[in-house]
N, C-alpha and C. Protein backbone atom coordinates (compact mmCIF):
# COMPACT_ATOMS: atom_id res chain seq x y z
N UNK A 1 124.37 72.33 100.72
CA UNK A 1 124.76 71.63 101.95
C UNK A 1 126.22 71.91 102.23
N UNK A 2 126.68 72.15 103.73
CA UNK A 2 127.97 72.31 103.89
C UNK A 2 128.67 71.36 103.64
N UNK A 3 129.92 71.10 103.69
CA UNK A 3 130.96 69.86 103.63
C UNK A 3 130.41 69.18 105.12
N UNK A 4 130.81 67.70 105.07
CA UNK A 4 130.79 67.14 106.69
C UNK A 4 132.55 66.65 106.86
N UNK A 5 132.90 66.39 107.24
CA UNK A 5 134.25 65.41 107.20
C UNK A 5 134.32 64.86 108.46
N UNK A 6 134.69 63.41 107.87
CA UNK A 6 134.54 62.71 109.63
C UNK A 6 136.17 62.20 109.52
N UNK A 7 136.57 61.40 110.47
CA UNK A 7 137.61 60.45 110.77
C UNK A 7 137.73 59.01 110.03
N UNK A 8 137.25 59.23 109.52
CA UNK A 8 137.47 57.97 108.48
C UNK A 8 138.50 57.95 107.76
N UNK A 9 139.61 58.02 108.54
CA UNK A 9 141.15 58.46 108.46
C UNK A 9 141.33 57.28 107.36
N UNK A 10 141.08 55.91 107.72
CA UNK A 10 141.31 54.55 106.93
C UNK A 10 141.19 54.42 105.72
N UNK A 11 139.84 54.96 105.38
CA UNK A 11 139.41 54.54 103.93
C UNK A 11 140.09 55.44 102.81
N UNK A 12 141.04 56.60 103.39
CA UNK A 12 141.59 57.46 102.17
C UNK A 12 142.52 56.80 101.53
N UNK A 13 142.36 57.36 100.53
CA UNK A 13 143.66 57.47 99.72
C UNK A 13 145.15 58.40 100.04
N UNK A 14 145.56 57.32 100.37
CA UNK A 14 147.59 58.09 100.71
C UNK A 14 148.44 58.28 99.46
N UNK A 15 148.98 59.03 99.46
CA UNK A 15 149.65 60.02 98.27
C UNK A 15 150.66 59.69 99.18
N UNK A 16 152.17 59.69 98.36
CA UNK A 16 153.45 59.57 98.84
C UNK A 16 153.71 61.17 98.82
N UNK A 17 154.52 61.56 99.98
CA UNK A 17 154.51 63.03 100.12
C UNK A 17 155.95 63.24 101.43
N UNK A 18 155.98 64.13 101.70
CA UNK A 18 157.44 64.30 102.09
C UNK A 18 156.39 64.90 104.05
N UNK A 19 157.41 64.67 104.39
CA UNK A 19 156.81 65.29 105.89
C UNK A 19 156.55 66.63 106.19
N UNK A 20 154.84 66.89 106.59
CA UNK A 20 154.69 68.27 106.69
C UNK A 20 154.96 68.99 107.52
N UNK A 21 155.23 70.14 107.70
CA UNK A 21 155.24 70.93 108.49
C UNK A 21 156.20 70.75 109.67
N UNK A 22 156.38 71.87 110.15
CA UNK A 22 157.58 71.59 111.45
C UNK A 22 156.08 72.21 112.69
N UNK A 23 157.15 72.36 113.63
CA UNK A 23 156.47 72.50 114.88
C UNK A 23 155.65 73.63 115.11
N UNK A 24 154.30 73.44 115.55
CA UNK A 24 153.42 74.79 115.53
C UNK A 24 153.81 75.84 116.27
N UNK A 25 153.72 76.92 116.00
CA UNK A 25 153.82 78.08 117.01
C UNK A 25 153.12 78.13 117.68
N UNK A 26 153.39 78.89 118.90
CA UNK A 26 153.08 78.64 120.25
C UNK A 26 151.70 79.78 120.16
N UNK A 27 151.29 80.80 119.13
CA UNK A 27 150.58 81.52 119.53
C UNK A 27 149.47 81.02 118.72
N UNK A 28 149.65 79.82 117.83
CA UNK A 28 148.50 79.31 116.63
C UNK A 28 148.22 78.40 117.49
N UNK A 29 149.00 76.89 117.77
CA UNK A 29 148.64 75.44 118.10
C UNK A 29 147.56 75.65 119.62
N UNK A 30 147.43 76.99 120.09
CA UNK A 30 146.28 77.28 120.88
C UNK A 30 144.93 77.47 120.89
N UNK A 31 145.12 77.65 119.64
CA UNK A 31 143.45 78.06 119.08
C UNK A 31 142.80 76.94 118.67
N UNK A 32 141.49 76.78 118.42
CA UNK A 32 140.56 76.24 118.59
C UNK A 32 139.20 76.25 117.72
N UNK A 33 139.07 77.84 117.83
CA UNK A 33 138.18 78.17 117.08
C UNK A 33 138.36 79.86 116.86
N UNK A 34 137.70 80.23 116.25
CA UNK A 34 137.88 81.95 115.20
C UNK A 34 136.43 82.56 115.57
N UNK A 35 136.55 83.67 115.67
CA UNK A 35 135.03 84.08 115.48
C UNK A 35 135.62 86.07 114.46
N UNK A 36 134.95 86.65 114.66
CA UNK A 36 134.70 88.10 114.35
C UNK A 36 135.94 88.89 115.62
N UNK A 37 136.10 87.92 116.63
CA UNK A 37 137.04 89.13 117.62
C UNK A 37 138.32 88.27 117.68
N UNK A 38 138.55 87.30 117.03
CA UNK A 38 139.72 86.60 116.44
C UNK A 38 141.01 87.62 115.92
N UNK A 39 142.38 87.74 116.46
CA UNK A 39 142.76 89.24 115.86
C UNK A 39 142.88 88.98 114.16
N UNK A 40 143.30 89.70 113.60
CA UNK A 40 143.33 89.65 112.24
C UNK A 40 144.87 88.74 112.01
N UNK A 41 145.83 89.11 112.58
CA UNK A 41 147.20 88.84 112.50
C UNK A 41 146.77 87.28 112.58
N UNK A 42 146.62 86.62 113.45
CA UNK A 42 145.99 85.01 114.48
C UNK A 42 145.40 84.66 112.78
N UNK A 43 144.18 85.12 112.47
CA UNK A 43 143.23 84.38 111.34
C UNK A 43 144.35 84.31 110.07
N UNK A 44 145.29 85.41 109.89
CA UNK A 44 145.75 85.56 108.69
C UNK A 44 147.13 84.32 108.85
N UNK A 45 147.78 84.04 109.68
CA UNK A 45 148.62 83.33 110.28
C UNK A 45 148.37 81.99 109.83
N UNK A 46 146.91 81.35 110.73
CA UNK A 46 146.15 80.07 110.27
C UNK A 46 145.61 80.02 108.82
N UNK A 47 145.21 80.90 108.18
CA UNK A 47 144.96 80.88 106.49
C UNK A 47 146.06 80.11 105.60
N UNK A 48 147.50 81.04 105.94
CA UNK A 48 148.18 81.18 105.14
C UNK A 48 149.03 79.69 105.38
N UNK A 49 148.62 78.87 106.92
CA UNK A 49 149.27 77.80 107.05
C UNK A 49 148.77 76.99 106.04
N UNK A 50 147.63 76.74 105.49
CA UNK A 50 146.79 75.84 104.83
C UNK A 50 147.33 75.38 103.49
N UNK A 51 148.27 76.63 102.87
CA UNK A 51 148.46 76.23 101.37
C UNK A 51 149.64 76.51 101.09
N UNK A 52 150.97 76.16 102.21
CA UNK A 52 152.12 76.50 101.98
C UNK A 52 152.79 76.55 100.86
N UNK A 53 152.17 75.64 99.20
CA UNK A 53 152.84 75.69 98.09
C UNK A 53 152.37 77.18 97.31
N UNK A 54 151.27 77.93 98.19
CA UNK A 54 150.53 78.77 97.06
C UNK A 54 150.31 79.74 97.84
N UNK A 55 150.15 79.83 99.02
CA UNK A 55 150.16 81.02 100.31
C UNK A 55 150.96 82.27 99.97
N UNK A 56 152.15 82.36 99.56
CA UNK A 56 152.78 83.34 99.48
C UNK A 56 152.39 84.32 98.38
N UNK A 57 151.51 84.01 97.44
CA UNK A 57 150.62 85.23 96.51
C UNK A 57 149.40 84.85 96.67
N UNK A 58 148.77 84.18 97.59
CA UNK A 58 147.17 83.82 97.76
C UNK A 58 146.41 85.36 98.09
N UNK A 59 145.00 85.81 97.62
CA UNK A 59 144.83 86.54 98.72
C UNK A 59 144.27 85.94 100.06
N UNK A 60 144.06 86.69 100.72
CA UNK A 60 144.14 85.88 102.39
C UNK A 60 142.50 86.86 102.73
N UNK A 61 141.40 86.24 103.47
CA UNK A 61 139.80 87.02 103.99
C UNK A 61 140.10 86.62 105.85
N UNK A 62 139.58 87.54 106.15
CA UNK A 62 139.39 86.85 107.92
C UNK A 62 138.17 87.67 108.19
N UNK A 63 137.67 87.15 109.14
CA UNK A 63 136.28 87.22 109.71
C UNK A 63 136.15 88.40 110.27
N UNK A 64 135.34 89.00 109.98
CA UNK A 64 135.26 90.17 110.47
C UNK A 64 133.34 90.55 111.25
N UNK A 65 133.04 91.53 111.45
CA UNK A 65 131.56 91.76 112.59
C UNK A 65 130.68 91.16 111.45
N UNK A 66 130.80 91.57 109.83
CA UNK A 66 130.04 91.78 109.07
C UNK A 66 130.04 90.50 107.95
N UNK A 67 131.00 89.36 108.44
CA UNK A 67 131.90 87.71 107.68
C UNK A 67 132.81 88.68 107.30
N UNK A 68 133.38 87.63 106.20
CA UNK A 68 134.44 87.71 105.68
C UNK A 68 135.40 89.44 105.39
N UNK A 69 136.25 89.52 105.48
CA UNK A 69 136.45 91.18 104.49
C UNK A 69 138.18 90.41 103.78
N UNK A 70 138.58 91.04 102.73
CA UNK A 70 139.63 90.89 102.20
C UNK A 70 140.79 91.88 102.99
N UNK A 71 142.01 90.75 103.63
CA UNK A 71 142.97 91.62 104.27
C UNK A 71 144.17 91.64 103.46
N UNK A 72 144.06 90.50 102.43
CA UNK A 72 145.38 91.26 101.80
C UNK A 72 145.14 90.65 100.40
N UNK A 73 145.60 91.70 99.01
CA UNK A 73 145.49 91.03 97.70
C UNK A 73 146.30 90.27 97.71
N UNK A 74 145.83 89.49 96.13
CA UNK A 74 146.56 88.25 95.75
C UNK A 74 147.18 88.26 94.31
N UNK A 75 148.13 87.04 93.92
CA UNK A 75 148.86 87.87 92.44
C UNK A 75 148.23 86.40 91.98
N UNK A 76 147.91 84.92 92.72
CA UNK A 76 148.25 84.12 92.01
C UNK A 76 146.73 83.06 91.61
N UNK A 77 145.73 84.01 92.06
CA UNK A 77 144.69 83.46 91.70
C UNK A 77 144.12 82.88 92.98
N UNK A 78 144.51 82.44 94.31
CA UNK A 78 144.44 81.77 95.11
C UNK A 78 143.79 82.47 96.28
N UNK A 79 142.93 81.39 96.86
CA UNK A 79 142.41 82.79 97.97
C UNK A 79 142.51 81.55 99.42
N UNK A 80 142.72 82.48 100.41
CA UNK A 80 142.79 81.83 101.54
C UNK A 80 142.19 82.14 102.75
N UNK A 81 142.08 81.85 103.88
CA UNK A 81 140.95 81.96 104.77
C UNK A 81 140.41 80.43 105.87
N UNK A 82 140.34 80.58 106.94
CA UNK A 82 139.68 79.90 108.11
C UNK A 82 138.16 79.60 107.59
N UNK A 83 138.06 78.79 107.46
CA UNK A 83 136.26 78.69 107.41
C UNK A 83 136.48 77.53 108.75
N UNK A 84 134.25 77.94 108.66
CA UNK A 84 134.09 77.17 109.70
C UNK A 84 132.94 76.40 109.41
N UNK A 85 132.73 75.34 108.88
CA UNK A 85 131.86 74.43 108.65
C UNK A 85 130.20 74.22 110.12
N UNK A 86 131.25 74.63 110.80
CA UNK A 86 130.10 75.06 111.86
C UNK A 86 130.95 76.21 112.94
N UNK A 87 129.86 76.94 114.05
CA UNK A 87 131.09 77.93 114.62
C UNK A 87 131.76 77.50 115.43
N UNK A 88 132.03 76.65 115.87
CA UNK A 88 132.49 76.07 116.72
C UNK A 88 134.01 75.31 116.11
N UNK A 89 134.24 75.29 114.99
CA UNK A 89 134.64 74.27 114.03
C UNK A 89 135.89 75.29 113.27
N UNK A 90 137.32 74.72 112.60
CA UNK A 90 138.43 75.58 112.04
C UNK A 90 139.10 74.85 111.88
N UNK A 91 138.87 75.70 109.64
CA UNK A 91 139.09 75.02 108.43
C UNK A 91 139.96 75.60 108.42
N UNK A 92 141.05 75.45 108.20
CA UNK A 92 142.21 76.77 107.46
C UNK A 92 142.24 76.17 106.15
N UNK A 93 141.68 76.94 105.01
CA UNK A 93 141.98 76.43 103.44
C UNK A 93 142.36 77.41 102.18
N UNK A 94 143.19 76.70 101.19
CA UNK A 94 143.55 77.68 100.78
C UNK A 94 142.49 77.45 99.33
N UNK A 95 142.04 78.07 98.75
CA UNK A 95 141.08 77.80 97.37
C UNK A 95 141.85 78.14 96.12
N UNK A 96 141.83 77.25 95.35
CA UNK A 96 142.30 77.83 93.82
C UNK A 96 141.47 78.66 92.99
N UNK A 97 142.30 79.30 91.80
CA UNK A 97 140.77 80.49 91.35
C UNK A 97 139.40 79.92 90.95
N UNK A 98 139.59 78.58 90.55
CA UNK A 98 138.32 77.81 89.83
C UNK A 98 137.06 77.89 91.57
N UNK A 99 137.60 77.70 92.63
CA UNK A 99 136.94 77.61 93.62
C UNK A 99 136.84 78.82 94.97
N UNK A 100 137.47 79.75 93.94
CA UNK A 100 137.54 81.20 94.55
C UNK A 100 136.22 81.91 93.86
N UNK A 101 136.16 81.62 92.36
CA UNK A 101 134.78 81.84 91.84
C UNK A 101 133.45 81.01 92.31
N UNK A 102 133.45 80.63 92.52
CA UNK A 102 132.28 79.38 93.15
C UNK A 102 131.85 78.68 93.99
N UNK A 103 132.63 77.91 94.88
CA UNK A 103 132.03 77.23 96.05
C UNK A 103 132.73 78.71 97.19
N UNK A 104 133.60 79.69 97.00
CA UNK A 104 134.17 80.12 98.03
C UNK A 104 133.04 81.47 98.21
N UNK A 105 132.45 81.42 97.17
CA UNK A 105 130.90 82.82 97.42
C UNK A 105 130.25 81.87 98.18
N UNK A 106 130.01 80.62 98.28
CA UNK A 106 129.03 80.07 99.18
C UNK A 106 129.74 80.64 100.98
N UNK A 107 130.55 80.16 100.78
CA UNK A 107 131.32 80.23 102.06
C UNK A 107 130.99 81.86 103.02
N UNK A 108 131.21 82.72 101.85
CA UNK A 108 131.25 84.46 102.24
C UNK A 108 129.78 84.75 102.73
N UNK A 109 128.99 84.06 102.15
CA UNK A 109 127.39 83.86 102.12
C UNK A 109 126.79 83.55 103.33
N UNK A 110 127.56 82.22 103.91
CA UNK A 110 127.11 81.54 104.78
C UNK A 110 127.73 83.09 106.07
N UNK A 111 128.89 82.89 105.95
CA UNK A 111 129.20 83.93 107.28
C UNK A 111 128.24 85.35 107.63
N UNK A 112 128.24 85.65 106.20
CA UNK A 112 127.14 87.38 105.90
C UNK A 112 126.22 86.81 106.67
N UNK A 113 125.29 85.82 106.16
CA UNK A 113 124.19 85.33 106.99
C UNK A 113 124.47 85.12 108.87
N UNK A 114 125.21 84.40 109.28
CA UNK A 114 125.50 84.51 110.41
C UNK A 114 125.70 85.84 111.26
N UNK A 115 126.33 86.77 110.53
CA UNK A 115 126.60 87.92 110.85
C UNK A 115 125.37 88.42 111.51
N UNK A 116 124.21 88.35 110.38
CA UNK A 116 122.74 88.77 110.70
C UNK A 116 122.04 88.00 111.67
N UNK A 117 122.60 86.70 112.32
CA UNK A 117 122.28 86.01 113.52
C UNK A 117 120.82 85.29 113.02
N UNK A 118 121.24 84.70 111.16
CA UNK A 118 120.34 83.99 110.90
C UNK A 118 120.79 82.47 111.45
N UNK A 119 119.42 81.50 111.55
CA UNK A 119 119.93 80.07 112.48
C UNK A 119 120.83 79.30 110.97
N UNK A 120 121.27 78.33 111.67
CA UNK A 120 121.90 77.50 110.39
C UNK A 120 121.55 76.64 109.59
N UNK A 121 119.92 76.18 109.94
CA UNK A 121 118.52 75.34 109.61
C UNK A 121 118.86 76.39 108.24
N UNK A 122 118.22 77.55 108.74
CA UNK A 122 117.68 78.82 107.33
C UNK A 122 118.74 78.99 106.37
N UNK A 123 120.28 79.29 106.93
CA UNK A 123 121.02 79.22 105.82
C UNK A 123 121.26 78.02 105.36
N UNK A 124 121.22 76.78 105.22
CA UNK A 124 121.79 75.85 105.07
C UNK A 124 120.56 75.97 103.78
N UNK A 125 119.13 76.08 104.15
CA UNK A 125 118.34 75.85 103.12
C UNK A 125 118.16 77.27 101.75
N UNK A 126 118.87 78.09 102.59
CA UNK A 126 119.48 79.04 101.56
C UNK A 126 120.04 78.93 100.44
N UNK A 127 121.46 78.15 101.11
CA UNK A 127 122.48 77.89 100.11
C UNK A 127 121.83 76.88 98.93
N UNK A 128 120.86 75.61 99.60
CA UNK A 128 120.52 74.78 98.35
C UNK A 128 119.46 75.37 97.51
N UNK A 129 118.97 76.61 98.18
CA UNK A 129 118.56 77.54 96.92
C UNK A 129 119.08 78.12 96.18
N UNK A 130 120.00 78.19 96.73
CA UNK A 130 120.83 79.19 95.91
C UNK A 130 121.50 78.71 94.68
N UNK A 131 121.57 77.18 95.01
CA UNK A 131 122.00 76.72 94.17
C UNK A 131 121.08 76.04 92.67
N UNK A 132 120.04 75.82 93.28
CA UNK A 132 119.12 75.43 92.38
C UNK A 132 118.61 76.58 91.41
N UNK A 133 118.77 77.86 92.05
CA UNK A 133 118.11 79.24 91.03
C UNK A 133 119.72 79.75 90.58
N UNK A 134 120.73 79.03 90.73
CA UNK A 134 121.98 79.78 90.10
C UNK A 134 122.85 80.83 90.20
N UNK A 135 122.37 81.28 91.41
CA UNK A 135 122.85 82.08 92.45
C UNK A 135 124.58 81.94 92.85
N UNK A 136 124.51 80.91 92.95
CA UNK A 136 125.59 79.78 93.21
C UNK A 136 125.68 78.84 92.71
N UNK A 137 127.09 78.46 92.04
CA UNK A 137 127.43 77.29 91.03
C UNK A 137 128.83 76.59 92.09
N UNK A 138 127.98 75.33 90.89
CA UNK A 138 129.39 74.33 91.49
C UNK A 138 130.55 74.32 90.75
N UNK A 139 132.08 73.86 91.01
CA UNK A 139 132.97 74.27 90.34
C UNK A 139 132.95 73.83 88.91
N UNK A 140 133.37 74.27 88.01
CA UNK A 140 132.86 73.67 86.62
C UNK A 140 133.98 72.87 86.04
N UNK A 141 135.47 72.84 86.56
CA UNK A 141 136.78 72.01 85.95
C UNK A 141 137.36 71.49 87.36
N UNK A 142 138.30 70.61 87.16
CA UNK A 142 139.35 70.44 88.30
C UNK A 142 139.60 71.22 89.22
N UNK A 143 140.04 70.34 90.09
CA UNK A 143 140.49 72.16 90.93
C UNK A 143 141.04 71.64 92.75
N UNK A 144 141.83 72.46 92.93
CA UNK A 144 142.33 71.80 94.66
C UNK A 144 142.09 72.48 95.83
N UNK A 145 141.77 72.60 96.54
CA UNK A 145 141.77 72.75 97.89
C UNK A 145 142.59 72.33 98.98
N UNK A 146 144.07 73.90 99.45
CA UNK A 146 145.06 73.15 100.20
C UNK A 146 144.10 73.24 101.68
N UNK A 147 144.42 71.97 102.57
CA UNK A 147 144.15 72.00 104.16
C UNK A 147 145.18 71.58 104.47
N UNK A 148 146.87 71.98 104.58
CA UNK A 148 147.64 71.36 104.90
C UNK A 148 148.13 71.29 106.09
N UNK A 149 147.29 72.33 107.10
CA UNK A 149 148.26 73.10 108.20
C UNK A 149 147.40 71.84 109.21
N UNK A 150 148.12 71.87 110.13
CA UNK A 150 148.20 71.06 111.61
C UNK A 150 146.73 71.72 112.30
N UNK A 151 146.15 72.49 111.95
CA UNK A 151 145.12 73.61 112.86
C UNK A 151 143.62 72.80 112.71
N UNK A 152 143.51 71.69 111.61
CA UNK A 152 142.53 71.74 111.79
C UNK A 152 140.94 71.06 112.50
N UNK A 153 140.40 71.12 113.34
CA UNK A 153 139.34 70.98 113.85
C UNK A 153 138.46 70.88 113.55
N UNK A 154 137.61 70.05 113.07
CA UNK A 154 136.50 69.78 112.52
C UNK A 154 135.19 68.72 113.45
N UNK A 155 134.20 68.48 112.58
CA UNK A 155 133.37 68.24 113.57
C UNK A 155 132.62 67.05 112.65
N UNK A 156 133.07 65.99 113.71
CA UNK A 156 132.81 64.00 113.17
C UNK A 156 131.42 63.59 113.31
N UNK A 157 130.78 63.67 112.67
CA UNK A 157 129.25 63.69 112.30
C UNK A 157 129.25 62.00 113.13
N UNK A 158 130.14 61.04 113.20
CA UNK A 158 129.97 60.09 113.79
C UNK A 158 130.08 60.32 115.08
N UNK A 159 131.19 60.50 115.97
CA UNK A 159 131.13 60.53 117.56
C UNK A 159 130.67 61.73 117.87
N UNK A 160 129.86 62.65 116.81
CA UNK A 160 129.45 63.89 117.35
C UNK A 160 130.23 64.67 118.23
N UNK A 161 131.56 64.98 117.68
CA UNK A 161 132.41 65.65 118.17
C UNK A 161 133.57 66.25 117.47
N UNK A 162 134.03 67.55 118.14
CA UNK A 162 135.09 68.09 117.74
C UNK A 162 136.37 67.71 117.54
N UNK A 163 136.74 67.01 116.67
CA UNK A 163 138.40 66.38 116.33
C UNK A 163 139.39 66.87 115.65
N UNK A 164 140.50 67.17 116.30
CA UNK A 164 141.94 67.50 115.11
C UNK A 164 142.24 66.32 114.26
N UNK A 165 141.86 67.05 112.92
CA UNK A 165 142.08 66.08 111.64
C UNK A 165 143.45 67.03 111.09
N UNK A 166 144.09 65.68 110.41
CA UNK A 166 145.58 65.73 109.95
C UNK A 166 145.46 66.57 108.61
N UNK A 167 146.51 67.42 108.14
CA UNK A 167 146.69 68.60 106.64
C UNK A 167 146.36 67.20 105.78
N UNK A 168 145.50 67.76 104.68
CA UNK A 168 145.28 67.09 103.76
C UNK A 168 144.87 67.97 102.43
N UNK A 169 144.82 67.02 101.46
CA UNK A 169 144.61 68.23 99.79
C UNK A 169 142.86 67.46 99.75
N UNK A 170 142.14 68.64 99.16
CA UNK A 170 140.70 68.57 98.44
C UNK A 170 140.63 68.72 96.91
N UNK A 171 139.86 67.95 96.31
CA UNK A 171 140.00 67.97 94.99
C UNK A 171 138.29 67.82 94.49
N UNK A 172 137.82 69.26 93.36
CA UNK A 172 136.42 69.60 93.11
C UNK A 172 136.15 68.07 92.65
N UNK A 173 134.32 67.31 93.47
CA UNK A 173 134.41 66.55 93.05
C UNK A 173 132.63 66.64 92.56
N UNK A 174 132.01 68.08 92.18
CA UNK A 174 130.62 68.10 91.95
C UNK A 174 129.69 66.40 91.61
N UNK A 175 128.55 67.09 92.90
CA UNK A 175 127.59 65.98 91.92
C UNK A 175 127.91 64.67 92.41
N UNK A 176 128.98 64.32 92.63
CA UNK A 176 129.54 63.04 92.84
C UNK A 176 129.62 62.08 93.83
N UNK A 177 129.37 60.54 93.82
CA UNK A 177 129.08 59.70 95.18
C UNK A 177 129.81 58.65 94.50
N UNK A 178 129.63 57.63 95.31
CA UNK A 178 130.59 56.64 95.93
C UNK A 178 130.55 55.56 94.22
N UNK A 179 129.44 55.51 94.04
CA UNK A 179 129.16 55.26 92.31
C UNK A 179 130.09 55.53 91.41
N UNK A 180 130.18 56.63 91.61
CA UNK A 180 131.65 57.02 91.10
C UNK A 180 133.05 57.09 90.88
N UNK A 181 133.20 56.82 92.03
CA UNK A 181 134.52 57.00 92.35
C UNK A 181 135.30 55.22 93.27
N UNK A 182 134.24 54.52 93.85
CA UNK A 182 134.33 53.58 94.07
C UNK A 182 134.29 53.98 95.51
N UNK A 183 134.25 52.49 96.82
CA UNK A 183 134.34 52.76 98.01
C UNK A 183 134.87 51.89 99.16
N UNK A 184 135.72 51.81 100.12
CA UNK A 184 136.11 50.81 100.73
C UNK A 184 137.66 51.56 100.60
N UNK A 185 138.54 50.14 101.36
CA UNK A 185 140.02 50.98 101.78
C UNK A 185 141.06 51.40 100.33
N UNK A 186 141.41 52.42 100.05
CA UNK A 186 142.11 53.10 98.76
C UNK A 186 141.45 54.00 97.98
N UNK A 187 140.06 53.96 98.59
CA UNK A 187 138.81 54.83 97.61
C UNK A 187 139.03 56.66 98.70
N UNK A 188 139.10 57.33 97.72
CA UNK A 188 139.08 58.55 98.17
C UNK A 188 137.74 59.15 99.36
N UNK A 189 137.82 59.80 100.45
CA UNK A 189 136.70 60.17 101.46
C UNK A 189 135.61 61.32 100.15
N UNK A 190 134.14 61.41 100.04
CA UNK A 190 133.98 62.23 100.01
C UNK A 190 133.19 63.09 101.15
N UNK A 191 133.11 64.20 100.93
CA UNK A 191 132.81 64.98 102.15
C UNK A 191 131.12 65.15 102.04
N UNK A 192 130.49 65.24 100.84
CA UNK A 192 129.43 65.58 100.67
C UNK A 192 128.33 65.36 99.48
N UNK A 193 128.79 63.81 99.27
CA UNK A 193 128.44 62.73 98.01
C UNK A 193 127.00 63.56 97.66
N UNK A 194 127.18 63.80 95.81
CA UNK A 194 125.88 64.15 95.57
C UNK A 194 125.74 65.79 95.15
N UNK A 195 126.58 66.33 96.44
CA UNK A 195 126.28 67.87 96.26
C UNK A 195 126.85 68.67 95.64
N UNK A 196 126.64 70.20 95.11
CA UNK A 196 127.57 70.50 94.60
C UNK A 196 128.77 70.93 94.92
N UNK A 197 128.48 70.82 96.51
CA UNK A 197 130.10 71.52 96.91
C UNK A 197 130.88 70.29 97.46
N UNK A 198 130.82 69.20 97.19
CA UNK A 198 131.31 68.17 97.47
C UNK A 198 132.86 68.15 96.74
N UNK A 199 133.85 67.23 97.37
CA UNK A 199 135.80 67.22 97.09
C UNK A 199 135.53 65.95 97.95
N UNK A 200 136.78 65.24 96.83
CA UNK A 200 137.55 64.09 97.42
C UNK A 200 138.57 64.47 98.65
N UNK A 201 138.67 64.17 99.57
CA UNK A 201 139.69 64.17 100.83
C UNK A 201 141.01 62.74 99.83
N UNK A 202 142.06 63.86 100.08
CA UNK A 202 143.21 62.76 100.07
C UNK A 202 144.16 63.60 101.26
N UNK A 203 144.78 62.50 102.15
CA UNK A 203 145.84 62.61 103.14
C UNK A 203 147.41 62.49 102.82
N UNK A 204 148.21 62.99 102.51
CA UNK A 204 149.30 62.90 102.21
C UNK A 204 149.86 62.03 103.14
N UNK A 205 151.17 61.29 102.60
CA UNK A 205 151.25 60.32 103.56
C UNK A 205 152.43 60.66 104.90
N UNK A 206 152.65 61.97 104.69
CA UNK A 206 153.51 62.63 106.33
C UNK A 206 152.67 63.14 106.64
N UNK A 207 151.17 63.12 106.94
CA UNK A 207 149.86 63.77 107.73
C UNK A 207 150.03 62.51 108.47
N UNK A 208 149.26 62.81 110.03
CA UNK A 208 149.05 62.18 110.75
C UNK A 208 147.63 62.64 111.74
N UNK A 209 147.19 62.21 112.35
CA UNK A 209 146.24 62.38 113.65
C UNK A 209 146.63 62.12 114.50
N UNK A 210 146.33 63.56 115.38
CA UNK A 210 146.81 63.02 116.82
C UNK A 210 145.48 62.48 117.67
């Protein structure tokens, strides 16, 4: 199952954190969404916003006719890249190596498939095959996921709509639901209780929503 993330801005957990980011550039804070004719420069731009502590040796993927292709190596284990939880939808995230091996093949998977102009019913029931025959694993240790950049757009399974949600960190949270981790205001968001590609959402506390 993909991630969902809604606006349930309230119930996270705030981390004390210093104020992010300065003012967007004028040729990023336009975009919206990415596809395959997205230029490469534009996708690699929004990637590299995502994980400003780790961006500068990440490698960086952008979308290409065929998904994903690798546009530039990496020294530090880290991989980065726009996903899109749906197409319409833009993730800029940066993955650590624990989730460069594992949930980020789901990701390359899902696009290959699209590429082939399969529906998202078929891949979606792909991936939870994939996961059940081992194809695809969930992360097996700790692990983070930067979304820090201002870009991102996602899609609120509650008002059924497209919303700019504020930079925030993801943390591997396999398998895992509200049982766990507890729920109500201070309890971490999860994105996808249960599954294996499921992460705690935490908001740093200089993120905001506009």
């Amino acid at each position: 199952m993909l991630p969902h993330r809604s606006a349930a801005v309230g119930s996270f957990l705030l981390l004390a954190a210093g104020t992010l980011g300065a003012a967007e550039p004028p040729a990023l804070s336009n975009v919206r969404h990415i596809d395959a004719r997205t230029p490469r420069d534009v996708q690699m731009a929004l990637a590299l916003a995502a994980g400003p502590p780790v961006s500068g040796g990440a490698a960086v993927y952008v979308l290409g006719p065929k998904g994903y292709e690798k546009a530039r190596e990496g020294t530090n284990g880290f991989s980065c890249l726009v996903e899109r939880e749906r197409t319409d939808t833009m993730e800029p995230e940066c993955y650590d190596a624990e989730g460069t091996a594992t949930t980020l093949k789901v990701r390359f998977f899902v696009e290959q498939e699209r590429a082939l102009g399969k529906d998202e019913a078929r891949i979606e029931s792909a991936v939870a095959e994939g996961y059940k025959s081992g194809r695809f694993a969930a992360p097996r240790k700790a692990g983070i996921v930067y979304m820090l950049s201002d870009y991102n757009y996602v899609f609120d399974p509650g008002a059924k709509q497209i919303i700019h949600f504020p930079g925030h960190l993801m943390f591997y949270a396999p398998y895992a639901t509200a049982k766990d981790i507890g729920e109500g205001p201070g309890a971490p968001y999860l994105t996808a209780p249960g599954q294996p590609d499921n992460v705690m959402v935490v908001i740093p506390a200089g993120s905001h929503a506009h």
